[in-house]
Protein backbone atom coordinates (compact mmCIF):
# COMPACT_ATOMS: atom_id res chain seq x y z
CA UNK A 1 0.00 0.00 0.00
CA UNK A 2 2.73 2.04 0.87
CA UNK A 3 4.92 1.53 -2.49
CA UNK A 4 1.73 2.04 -4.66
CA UNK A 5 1.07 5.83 -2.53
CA UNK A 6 4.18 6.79 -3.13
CA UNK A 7 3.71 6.43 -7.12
CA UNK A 8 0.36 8.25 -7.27
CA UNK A 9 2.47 10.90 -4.63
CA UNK A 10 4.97 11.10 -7.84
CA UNK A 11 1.96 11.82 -10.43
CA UNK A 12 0.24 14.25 -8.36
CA UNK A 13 0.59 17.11 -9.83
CA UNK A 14 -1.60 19.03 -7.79
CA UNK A 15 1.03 19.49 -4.52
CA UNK A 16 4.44 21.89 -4.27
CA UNK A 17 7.10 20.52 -5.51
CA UNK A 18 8.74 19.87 -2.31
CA UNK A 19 5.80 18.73 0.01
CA UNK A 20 5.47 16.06 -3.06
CA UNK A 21 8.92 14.84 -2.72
CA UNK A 22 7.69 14.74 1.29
CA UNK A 23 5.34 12.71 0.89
CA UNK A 24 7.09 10.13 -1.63
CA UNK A 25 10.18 10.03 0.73
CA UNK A 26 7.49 9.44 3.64
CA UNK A 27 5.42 6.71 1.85
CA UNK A 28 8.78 5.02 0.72
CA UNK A 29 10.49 4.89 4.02
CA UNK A 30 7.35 3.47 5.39
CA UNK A 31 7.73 0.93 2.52
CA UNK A 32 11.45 -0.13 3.55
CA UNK A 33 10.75 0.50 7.48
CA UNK A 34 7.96 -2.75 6.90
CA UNK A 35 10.09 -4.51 5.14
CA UNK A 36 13.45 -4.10 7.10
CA UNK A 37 11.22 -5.08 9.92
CA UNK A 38 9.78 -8.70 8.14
CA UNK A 39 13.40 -9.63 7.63
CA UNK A 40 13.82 -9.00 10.96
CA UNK A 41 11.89 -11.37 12.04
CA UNK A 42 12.77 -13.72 9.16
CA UNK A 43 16.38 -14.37 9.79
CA UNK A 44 17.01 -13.92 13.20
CA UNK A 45 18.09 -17.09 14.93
CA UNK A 46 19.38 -18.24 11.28
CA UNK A 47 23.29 -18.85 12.15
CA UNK A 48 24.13 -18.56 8.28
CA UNK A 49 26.43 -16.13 6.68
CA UNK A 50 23.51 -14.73 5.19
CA UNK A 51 21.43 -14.85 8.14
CA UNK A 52 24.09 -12.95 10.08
CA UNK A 53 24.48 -10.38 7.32
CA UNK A 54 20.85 -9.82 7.18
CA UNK A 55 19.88 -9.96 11.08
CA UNK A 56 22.16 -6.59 11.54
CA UNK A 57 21.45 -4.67 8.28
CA UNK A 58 17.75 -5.54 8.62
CA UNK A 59 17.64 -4.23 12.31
CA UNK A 60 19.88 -1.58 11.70
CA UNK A 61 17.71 -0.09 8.67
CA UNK A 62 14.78 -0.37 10.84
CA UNK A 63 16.34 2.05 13.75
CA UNK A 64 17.43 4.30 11.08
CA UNK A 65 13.68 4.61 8.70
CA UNK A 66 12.32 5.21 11.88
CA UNK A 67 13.92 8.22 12.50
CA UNK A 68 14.17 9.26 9.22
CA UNK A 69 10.30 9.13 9.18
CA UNK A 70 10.05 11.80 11.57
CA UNK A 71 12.71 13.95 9.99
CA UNK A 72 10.92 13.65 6.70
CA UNK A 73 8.18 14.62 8.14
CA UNK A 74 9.51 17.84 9.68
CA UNK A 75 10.95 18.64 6.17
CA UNK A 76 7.11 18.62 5.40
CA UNK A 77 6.68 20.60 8.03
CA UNK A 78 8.88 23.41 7.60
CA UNK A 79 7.29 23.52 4.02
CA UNK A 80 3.64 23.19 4.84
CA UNK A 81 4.34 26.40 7.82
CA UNK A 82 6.39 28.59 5.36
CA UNK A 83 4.04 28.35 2.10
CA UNK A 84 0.49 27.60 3.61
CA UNK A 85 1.09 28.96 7.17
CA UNK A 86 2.66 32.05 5.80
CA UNK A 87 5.25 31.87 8.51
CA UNK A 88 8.13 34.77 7.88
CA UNK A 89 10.70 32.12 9.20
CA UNK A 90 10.43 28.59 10.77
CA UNK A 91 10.38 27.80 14.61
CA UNK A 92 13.63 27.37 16.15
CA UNK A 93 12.21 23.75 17.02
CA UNK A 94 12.01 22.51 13.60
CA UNK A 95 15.86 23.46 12.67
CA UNK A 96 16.31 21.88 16.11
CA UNK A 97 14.90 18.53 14.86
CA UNK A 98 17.27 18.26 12.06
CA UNK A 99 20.06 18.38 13.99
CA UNK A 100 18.45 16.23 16.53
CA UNK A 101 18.53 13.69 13.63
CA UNK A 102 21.74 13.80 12.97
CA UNK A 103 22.70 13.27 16.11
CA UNK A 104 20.24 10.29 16.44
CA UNK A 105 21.87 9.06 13.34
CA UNK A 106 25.86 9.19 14.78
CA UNK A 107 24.48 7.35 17.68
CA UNK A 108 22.99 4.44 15.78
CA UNK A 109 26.14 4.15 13.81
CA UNK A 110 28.26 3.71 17.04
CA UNK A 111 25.73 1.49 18.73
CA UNK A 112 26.40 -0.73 15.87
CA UNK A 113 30.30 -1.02 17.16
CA UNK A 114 29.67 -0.44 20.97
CA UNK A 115 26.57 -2.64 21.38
CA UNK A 116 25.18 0.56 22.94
CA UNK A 117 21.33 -0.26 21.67
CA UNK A 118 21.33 -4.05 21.14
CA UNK A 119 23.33 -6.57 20.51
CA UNK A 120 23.17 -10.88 19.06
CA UNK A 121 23.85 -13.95 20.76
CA UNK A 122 25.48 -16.84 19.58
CA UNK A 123 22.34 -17.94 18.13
CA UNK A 124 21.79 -14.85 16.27
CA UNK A 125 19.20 -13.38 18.26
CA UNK A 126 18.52 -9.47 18.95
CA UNK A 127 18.73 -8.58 22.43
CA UNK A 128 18.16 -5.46 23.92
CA UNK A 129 21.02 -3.72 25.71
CA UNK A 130 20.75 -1.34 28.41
CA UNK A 131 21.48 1.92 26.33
CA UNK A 132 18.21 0.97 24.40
CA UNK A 133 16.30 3.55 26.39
CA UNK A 134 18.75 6.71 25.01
CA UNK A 135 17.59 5.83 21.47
CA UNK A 136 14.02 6.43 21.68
CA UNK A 137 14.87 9.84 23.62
CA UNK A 138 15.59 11.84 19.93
CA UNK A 139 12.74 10.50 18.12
CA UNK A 140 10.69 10.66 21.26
CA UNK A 141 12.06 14.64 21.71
CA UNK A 142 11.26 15.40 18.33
CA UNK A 143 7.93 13.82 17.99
CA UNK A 144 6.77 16.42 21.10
CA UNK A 145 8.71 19.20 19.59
CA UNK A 146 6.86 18.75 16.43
CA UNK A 147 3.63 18.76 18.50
CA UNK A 148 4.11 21.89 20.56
CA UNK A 149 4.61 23.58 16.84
CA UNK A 150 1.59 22.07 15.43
CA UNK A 151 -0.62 23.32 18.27
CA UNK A 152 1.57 26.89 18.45
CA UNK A 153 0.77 27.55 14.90
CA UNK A 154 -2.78 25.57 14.69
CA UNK A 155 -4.57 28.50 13.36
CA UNK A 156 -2.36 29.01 10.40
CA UNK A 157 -3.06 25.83 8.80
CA UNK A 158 -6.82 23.98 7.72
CA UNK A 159 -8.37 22.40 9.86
CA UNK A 160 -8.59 19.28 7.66
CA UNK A 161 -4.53 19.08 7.84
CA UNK A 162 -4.27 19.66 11.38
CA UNK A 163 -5.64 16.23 12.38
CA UNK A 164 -3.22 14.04 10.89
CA UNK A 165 -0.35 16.25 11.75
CA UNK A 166 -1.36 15.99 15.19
CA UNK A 167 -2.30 12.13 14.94
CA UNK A 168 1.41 11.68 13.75
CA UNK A 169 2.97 12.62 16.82
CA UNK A 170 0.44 11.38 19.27
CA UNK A 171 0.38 8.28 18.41
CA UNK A 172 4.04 6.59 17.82
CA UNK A 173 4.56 8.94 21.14
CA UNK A 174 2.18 6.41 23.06
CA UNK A 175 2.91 3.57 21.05
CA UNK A 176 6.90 4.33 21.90
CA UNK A 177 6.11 4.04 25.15
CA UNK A 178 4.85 0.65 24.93
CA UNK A 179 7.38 -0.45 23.02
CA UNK A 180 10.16 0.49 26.23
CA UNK A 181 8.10 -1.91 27.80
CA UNK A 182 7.25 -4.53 25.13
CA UNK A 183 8.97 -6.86 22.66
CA UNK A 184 7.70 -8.79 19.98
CA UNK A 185 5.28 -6.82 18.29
CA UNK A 186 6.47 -3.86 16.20
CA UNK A 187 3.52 -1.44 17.56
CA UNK A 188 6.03 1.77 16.84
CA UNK A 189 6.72 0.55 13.03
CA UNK A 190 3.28 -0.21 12.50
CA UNK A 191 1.68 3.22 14.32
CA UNK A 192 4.21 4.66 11.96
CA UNK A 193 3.23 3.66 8.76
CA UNK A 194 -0.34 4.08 9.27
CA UNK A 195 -0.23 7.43 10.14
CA UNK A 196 1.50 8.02 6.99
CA UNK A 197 -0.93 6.59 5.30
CA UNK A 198 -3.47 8.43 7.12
CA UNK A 199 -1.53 11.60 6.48
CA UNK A 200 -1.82 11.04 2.75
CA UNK A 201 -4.94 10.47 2.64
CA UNK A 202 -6.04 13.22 4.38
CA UNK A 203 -3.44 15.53 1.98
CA UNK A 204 -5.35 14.04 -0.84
CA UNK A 205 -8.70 15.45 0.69
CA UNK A 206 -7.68 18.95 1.09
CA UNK A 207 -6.06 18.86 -2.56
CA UNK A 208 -9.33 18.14 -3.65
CA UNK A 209 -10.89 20.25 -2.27
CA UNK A 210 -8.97 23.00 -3.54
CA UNK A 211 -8.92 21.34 -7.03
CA UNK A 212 -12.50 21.91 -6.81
CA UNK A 213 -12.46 25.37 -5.33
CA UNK A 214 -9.85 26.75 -7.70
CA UNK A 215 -12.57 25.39 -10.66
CA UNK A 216 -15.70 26.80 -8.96
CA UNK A 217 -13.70 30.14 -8.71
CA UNK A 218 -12.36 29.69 -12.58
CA UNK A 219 -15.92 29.45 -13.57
CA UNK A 220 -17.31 31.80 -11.95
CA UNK A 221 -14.23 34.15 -13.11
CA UNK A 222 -15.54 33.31 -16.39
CA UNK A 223 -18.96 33.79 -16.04
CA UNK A 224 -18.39 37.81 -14.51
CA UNK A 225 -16.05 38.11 -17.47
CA UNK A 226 -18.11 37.05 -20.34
CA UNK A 227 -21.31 39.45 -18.45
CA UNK A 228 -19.10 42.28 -17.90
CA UNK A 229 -18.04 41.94 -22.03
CA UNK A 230 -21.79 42.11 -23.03
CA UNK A 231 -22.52 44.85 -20.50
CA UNK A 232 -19.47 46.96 -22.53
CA UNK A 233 -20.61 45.64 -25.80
CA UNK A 234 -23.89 47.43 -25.02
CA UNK A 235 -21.99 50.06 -23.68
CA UNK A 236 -19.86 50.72 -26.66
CA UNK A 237 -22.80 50.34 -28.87
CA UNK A 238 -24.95 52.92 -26.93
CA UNK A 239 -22.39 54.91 -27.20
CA UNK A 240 -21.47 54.84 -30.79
CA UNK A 241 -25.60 55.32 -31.27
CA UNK A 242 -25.24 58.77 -29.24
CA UNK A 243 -22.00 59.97 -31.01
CA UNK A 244 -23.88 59.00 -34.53
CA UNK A 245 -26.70 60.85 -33.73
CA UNK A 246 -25.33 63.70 -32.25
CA UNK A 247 -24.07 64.50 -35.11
CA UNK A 248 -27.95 65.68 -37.07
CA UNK A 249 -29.31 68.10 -35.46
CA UNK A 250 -33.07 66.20 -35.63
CA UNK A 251 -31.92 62.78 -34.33
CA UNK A 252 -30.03 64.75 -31.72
């Protein structure tokens, strides 16, 4: 479902440029974060060369879509506030969140030497490690920075937008939470990609919407023009009547 929104995202013709780039970035990650996650769960405990190779790039991807989920979405953000909000210049919070996922980014790359996140044993197995908590803090950081923005600034974008921004920090946030405590299910991976979904479809709403606004306004552009012509065709022809007979005495 995913892979299929993010082709009709690369038709749509009707969005920015950038937010549509958002939203096939978003979709796509979604995509890979689902997959990632199936292999996961496919090859762990598989003591093959393969199954070793796969077991750490699989789990590794899956740490790293996540966040870049949430820093997609605050590139969608930033260009949803400064086009449609009409914002002079971004929130300090949103350039904040881009650096946050760098940082979130260096970390997973040296948790992948140090063991700081999770580690295998000899079976092949992922196992939590006791640094796991410090990696949900960025994504967990940003998700409620993004949120305080989307309520500062609620009255700059339609209404019809606000609720899936809002539903895509609410709930991974609560479905983070019960992943601290849980293993097993992927609740946060899963939240994530249906909010994305959701988020899409509730972009494609508004775009119709306006689609259909922007037509009811054409026609009715069209409609005042074309009355306004006859009104100065009758005009003009009045007028030409008056010069023409001004000029006789008797039909003046």
């Amino acid at each position: 479902v995913c892979s299929i929104l993010a082709i009709l995202s690369f038709f749509t013709k009707s969005l920015p440029k950038k937010r549509r780039h958002t939203l096939i970035l978003l979709e796509s990650g979604a995509a890979l974060l689902l997959i990632m996650d199936r292999f996961a769960y496919i090859y762990r405990g598989d003591t093959s060369t393969l199954g070793w190779w796969m077991v750490r790039i699989s789990n590794f991807c899956v740490f790293f879509f996540s966040l870049s989920l949430i820093h997609i979405f605050n590139l969608y953000l930033e260009d949803l506030y400064l086009n449609e909000g009409k914002l002079k210049k971004l929130p300090i919070r949103l350039k904040a969140i881009d650096w946050l996922f760098l940082l979130g980014l260096i970390m997973l790359v040296i948790s992948q030497f140090t063991g700081l996140y999770y580690t295998f044993d000899e079976t092949n197995h992922y196992q939590r490690a006791p640094g796991i908590f410090i990696c949900y803090i960025i994504p967990y950081t940003s998700m409620l920075m993004q949120l305080s923005v989307i309520i500062q600034y609620y009255k700059h974008i339609k209404r019809s937008i606000q609720i899936p921004l809002i539903t895509f920090d609410i709930v991974p946030i609560i479905a983070t939470v019960v992943q601290l405590f849980s293993y097993g299910l992927s609740l946060q991976n899963i939240t994530m990609v249906g909010v994305v979904i959701i988020l899409y479809i509730f972009v494609l709403v508004d775009m119709n919407k306006s689609v259909e606004n922007a037509s009811q306004m054409e026609i009715k552009f069209l409609k005042d023009e074309q009355k306004n012509m006859r009104i100065m065709f009758e005009q003009t022809a009045e007028a030409l009547a008056s010069a023409i007979d001004a000029k006789d005495p008797y039909t003046h």
